[in-house]
C-alpha atoms as a PDB file:
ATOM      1  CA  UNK A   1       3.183  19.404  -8.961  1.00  0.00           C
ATOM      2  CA  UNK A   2       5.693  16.593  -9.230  1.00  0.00           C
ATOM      3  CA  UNK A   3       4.364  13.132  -7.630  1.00  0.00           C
ATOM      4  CA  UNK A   4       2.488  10.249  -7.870  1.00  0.00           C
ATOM      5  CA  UNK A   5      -1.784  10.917  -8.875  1.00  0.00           C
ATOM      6  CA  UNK A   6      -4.190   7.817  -8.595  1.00  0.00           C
ATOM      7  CA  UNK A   7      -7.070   9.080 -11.132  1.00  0.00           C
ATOM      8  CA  UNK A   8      -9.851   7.494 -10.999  1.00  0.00           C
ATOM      9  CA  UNK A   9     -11.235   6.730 -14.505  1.00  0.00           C
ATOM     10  CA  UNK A  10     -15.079   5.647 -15.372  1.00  0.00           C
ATOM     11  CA  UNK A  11     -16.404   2.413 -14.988  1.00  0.00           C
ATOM     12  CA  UNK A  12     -18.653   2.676 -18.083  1.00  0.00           C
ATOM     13  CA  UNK A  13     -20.558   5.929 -18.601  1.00  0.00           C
ATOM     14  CA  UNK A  14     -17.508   8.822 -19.737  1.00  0.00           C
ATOM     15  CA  UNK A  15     -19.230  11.134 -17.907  1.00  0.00           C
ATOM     16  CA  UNK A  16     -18.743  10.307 -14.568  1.00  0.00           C
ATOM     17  CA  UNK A  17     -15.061  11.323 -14.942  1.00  0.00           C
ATOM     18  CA  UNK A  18     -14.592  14.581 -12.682  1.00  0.00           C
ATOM     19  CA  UNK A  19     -13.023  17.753 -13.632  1.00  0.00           C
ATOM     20  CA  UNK A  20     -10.680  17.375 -11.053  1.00  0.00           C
ATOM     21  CA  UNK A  21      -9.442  14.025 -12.696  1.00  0.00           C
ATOM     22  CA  UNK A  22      -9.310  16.082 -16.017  1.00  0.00           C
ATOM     23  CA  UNK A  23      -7.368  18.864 -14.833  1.00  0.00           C
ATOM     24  CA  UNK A  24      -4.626  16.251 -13.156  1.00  0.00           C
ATOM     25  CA  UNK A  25      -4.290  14.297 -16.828  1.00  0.00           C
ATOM     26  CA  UNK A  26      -3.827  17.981 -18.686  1.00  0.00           C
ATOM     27  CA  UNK A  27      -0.710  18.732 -16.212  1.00  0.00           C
ATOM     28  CA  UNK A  28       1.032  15.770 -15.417  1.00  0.00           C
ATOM     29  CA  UNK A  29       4.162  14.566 -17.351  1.00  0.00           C
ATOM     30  CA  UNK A  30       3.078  10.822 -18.155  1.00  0.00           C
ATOM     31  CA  UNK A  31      -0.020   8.612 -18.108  1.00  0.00           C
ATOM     32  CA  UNK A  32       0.709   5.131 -16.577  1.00  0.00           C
ATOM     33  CA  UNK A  33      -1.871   2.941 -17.303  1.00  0.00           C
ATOM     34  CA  UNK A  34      -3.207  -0.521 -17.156  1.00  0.00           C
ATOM     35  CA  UNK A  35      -4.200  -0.747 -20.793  1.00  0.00           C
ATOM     36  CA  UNK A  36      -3.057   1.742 -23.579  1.00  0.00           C
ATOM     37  CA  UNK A  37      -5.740   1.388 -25.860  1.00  0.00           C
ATOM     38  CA  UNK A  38      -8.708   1.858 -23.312  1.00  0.00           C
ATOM     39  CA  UNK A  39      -6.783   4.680 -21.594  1.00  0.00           C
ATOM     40  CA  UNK A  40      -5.826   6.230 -25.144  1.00  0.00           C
ATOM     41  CA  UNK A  41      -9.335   6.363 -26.152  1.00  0.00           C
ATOM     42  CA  UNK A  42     -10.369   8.237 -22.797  1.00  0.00           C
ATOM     43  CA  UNK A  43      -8.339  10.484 -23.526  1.00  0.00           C
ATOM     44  CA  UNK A  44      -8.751  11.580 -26.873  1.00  0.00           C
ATOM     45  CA  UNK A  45     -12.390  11.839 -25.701  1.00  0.00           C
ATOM     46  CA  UNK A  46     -11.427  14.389 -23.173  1.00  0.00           C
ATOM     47  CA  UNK A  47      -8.718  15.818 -25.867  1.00  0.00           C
ATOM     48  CA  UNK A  48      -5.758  15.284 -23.943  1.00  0.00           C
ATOM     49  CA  UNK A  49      -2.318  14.427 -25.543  1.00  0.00           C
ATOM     50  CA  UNK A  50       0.148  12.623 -23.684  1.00  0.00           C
ATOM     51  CA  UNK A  51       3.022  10.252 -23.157  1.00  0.00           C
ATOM     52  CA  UNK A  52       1.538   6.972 -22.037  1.00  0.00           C
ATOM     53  CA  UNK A  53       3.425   4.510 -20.862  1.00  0.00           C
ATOM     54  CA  UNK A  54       2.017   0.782 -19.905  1.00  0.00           C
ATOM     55  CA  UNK A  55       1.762  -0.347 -15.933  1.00  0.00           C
ATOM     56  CA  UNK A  56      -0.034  -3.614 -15.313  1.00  0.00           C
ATOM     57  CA  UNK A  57       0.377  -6.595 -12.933  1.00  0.00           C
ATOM     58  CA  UNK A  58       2.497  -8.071 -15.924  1.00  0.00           C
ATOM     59  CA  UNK A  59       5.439  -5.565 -15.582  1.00  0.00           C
ATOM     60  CA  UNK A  60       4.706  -3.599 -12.202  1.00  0.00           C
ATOM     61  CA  UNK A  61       7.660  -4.748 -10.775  1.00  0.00           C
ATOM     62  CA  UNK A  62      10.261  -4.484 -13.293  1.00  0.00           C
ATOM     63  CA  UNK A  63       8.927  -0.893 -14.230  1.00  0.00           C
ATOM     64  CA  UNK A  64       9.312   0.126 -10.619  1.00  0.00           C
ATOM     65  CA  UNK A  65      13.064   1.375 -10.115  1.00  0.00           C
ATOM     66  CA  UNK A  66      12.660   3.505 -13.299  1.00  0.00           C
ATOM     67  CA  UNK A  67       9.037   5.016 -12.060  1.00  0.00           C
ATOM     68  CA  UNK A  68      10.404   5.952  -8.745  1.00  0.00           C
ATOM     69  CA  UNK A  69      13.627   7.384 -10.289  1.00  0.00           C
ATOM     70  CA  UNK A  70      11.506   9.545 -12.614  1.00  0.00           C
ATOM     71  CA  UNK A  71       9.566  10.838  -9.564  1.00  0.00           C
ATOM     72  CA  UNK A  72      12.202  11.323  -7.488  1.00  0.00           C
ATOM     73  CA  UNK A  73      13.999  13.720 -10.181  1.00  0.00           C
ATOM     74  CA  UNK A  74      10.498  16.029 -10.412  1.00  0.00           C
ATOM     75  CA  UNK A  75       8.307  14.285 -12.666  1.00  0.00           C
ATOM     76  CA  UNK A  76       4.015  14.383 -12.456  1.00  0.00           C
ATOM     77  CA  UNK A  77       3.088  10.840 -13.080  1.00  0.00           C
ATOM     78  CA  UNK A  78      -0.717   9.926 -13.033  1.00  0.00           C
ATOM     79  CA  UNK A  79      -1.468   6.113 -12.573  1.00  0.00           C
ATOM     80  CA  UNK A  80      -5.021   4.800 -14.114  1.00  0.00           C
ATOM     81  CA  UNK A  81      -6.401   1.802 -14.450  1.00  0.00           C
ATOM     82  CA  UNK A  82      -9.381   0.211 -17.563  1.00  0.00           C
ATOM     83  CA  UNK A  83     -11.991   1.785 -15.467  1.00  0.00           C
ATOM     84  CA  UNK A  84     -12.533   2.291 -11.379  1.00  0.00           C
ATOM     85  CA  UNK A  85      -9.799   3.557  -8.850  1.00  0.00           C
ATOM     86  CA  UNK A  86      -6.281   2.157  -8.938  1.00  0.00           C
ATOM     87  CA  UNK A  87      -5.001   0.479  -6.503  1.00  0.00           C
ATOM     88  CA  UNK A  88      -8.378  -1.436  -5.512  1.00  0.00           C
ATOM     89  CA  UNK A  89      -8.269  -4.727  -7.308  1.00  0.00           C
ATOM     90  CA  UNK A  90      -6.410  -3.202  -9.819  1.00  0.00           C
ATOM     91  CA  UNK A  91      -2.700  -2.663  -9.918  1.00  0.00           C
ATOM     92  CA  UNK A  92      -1.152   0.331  -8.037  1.00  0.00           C
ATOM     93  CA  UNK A  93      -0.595  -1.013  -4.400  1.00  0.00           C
ATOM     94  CA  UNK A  94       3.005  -2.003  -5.173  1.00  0.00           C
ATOM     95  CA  UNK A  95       3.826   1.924  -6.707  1.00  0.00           C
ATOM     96  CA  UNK A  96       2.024   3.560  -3.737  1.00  0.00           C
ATOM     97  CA  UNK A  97       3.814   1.790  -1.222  1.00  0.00           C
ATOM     98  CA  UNK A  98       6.780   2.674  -2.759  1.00  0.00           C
ATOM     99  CA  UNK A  99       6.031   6.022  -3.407  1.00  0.00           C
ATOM    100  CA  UNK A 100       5.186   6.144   0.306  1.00  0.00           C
ATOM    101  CA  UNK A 101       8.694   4.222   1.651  1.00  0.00           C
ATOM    102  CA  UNK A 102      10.771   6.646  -0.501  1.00  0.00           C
ATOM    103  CA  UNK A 103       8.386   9.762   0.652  1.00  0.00           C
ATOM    104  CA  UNK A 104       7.244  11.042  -2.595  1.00  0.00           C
ATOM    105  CA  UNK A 105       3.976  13.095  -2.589  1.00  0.00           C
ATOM    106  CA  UNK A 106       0.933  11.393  -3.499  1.00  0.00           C
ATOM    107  CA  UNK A 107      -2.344  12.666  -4.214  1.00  0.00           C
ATOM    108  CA  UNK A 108      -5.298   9.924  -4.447  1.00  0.00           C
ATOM    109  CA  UNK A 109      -8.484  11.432  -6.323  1.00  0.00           C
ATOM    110  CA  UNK A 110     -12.238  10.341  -5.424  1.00  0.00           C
ATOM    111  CA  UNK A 111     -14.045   8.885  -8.308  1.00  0.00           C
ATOM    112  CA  UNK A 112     -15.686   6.271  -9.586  1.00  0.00           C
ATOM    113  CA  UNK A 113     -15.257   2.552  -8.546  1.00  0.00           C
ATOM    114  CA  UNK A 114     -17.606  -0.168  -9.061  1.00  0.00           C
ATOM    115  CA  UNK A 115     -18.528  -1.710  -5.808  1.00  0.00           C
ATOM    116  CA  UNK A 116     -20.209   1.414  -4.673  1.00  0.00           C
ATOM    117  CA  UNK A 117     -22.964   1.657  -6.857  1.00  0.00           C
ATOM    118  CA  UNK A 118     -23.401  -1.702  -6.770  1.00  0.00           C
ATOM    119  CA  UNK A 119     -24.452  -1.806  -2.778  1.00  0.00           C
ATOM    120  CA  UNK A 120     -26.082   1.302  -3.114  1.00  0.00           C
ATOM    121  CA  UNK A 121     -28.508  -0.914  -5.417  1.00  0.00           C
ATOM    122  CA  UNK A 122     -28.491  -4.164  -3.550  1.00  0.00           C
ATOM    123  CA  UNK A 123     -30.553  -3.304  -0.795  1.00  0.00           C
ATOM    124  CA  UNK A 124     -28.636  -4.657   1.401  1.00  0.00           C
ATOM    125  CA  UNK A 125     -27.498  -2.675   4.591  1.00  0.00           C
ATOM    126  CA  UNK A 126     -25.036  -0.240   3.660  1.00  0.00           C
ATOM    127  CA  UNK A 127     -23.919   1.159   7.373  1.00  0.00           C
ATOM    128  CA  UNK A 128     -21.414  -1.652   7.256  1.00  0.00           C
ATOM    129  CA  UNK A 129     -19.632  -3.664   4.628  1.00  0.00           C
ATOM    130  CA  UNK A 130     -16.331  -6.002   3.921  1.00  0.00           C
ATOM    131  CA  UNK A 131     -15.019  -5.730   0.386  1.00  0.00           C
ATOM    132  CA  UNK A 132     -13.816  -9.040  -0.409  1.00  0.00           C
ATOM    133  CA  UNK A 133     -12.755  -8.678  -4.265  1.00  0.00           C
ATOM    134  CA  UNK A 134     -12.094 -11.553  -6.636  1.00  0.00           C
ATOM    135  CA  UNK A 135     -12.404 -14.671  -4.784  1.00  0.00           C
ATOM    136  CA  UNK A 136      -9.471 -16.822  -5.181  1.00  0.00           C
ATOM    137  CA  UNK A 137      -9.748 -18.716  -8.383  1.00  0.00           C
ATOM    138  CA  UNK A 138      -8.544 -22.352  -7.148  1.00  0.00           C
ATOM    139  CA  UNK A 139      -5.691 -22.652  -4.128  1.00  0.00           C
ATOM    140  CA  UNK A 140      -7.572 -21.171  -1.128  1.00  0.00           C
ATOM    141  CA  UNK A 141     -11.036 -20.359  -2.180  1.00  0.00           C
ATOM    142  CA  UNK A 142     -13.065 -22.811   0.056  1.00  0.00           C
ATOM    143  CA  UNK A 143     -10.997 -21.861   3.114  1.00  0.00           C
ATOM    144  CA  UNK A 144     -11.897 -18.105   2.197  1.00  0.00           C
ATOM    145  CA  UNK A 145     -15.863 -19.312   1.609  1.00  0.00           C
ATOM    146  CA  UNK A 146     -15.197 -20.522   5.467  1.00  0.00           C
ATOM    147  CA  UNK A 147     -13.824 -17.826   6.679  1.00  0.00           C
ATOM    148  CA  UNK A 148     -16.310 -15.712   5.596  1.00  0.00           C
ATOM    149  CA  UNK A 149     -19.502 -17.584   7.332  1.00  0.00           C
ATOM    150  CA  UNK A 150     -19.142 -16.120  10.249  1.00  0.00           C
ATOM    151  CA  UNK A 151     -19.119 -12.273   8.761  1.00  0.00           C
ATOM    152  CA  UNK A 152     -22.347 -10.833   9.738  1.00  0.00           C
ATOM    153  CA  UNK A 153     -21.652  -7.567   7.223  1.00  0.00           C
ATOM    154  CA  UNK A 154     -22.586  -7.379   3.801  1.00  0.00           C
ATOM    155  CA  UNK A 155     -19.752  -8.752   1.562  1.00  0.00           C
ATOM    156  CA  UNK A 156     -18.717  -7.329  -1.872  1.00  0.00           C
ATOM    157  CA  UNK A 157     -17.217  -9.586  -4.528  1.00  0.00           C
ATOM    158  CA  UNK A 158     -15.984  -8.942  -8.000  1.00  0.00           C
ATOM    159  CA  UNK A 159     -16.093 -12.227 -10.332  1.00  0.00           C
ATOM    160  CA  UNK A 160     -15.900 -12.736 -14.222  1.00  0.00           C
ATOM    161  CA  UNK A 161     -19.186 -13.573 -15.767  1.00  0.00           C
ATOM    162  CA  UNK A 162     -17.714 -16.779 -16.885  1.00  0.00           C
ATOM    163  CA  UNK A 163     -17.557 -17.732 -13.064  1.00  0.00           C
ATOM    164  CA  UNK A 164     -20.379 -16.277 -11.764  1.00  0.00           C
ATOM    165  CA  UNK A 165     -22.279 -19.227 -11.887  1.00  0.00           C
ATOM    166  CA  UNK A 166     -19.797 -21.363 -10.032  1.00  0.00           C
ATOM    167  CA  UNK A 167     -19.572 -18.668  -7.528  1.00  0.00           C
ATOM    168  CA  UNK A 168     -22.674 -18.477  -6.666  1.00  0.00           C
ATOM    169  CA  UNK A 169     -23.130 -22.306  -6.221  1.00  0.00           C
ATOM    170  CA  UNK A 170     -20.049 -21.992  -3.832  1.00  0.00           C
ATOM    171  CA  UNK A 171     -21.748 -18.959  -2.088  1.00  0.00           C
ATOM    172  CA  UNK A 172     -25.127 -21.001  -1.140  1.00  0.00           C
ATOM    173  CA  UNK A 173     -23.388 -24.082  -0.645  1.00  0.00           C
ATOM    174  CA  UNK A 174     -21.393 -21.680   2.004  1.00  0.00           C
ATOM    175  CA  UNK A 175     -23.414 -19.627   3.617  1.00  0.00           C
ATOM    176  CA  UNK A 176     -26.786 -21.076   2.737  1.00  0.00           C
ATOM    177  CA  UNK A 177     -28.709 -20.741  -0.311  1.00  0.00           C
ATOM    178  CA  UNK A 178     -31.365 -18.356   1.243  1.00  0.00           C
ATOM    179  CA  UNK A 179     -29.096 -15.862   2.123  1.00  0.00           C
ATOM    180  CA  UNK A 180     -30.145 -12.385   0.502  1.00  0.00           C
ATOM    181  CA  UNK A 181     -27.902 -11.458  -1.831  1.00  0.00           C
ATOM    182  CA  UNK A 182     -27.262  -9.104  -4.883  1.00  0.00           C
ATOM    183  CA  UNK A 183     -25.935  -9.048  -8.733  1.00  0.00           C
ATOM    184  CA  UNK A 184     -25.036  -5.936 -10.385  1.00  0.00           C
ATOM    185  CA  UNK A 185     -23.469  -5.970 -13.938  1.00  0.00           C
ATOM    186  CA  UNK A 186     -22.489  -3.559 -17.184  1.00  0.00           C
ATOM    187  CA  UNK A 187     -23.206  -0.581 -14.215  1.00  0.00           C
ATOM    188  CA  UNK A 188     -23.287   2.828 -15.631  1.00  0.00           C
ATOM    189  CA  UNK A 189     -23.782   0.980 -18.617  1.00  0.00           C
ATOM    190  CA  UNK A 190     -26.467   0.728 -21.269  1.00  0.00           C
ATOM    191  CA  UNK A 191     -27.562  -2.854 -20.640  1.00  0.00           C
ATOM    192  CA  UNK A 192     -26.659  -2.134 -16.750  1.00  0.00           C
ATOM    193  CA  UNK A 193     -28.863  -4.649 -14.488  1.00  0.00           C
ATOM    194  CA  UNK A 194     -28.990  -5.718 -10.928  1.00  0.00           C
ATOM    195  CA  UNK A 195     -30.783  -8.775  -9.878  1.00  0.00           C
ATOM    196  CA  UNK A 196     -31.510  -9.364  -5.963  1.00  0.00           C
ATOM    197  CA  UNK A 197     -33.003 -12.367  -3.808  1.00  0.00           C
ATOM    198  CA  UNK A 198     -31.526 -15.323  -2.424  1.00  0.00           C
ATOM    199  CA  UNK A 199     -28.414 -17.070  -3.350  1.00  0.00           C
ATOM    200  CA  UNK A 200     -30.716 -19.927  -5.014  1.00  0.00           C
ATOM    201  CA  UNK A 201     -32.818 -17.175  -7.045  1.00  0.00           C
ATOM    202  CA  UNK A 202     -29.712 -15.778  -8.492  1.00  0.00           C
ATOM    203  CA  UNK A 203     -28.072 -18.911  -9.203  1.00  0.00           C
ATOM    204  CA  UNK A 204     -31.106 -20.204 -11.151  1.00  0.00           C
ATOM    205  CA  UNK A 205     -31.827 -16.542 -13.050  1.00  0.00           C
ATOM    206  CA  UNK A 206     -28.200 -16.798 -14.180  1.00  0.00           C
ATOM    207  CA  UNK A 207     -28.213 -20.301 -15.337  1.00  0.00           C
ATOM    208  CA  UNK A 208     -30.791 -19.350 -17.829  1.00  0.00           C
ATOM    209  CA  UNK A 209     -29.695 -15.625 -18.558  1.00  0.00           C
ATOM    210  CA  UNK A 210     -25.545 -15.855 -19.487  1.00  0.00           C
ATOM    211  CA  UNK A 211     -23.993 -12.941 -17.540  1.00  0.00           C
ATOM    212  CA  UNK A 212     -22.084 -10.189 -19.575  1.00  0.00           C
ATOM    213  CA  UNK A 213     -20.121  -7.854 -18.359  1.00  0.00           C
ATOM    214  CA  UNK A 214     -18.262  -6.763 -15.158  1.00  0.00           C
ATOM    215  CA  UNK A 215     -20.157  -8.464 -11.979  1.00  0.00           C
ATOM    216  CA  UNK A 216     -20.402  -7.196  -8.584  1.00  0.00           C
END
């Protein structure tokens, strides 16, 4: 089974990890993943020893020679990130594409990954949707807000809670503070909440609730 596997790891709840996903960490040869700790703990919870070895945006591309070499001479390597599906605002893109250029095999698992859930809960149409990620944090963001008035599909963001507010201002200021418009955070979670209405109702729940937690 040597090659690249994306695993998808839970967003919050340790449950929604499949048994596929299980079955791929019990054979392969190494674990790369975004965090140690976080990844560690997942998997003494499913109580699976192995090597794992840190990937993040930090050292992607220094690790990658050595990564490829591995997988070229017959190693299973499994790439995770803290929680969702590599690769999707999360590091991984720059290893696939490798992977693909040098023609290793890669397997990508389904699973869990936040923005999902999140318009399933909006209310929002669903038949068609951009995913937009994190916003850029300074250089470029208000030519992206532009860009984006003219989308008539429902748009999915990721942001911080310590931006959320700011975001939002940005967002009606954009595209108009009416606009309808969705907050889910913490989801699978305990605490998990989604608050919907317009751009100007979220704005002014948030101000006076602080936002925890991952935001979509």
């Amino acid at each position: 089974m040597s090659g690249l596997y994306l695993v998808p790891t839970p967003i919050g709840n340790l449950g929604d990890i499949t048994f596929r996903a299980v079955e791929i960490l019990e054979k392969v040869d190494l674990v790369l993943a975004e965090d140690t700790r976080k990844t560690g703990i997942l998997l003494k919870h499913l109580k699976i020893r192995k090597p794992v070895r840190s990937h993040h945006k930090f050292n992607e591309h220094r690790a990658l020679d050595g990564i490829i070499r591995e997988l070229l001479g017959g190693a299973s390597i499994a790439l995770v990130t803290d929680a969702g599906t590599p690769g999707i605002s999360d590091p991984g893109y720059l290893l696939l594409k490798r992977c693909i250029d040098e023609g290793i095999h890669i397997e990508s698992l389904p699973g869990p990954t936040a923005f999902i859930p999140a318009l399933m809960n909006s209310g929002l149409p669903a038949d068609r949707f951009v995913f937009e990620g994190f916003l850029p944090h300074k250089k470029g963001r208000q030519k992206r807000l532009r860009e984006l008035l003219a989308e008539p599909r429902t748009m999915i963001f990721y942001e911080s809670p310590f931006r959320l507010c700011k975001t939002l201002e940005q967002l009606a200021g954009t595209l108009g503070e009416e606009r309808k418009a969705s907050v889910s955070r913490e989801l699978t979670k305990v605490h998990e909440e989604t608050v919907r209405g317009s751009l100007k109702t979220l704005l002014d729940h948030f101000r006076e609730n602080t936002p925890r937690g991952e935001i979509v």
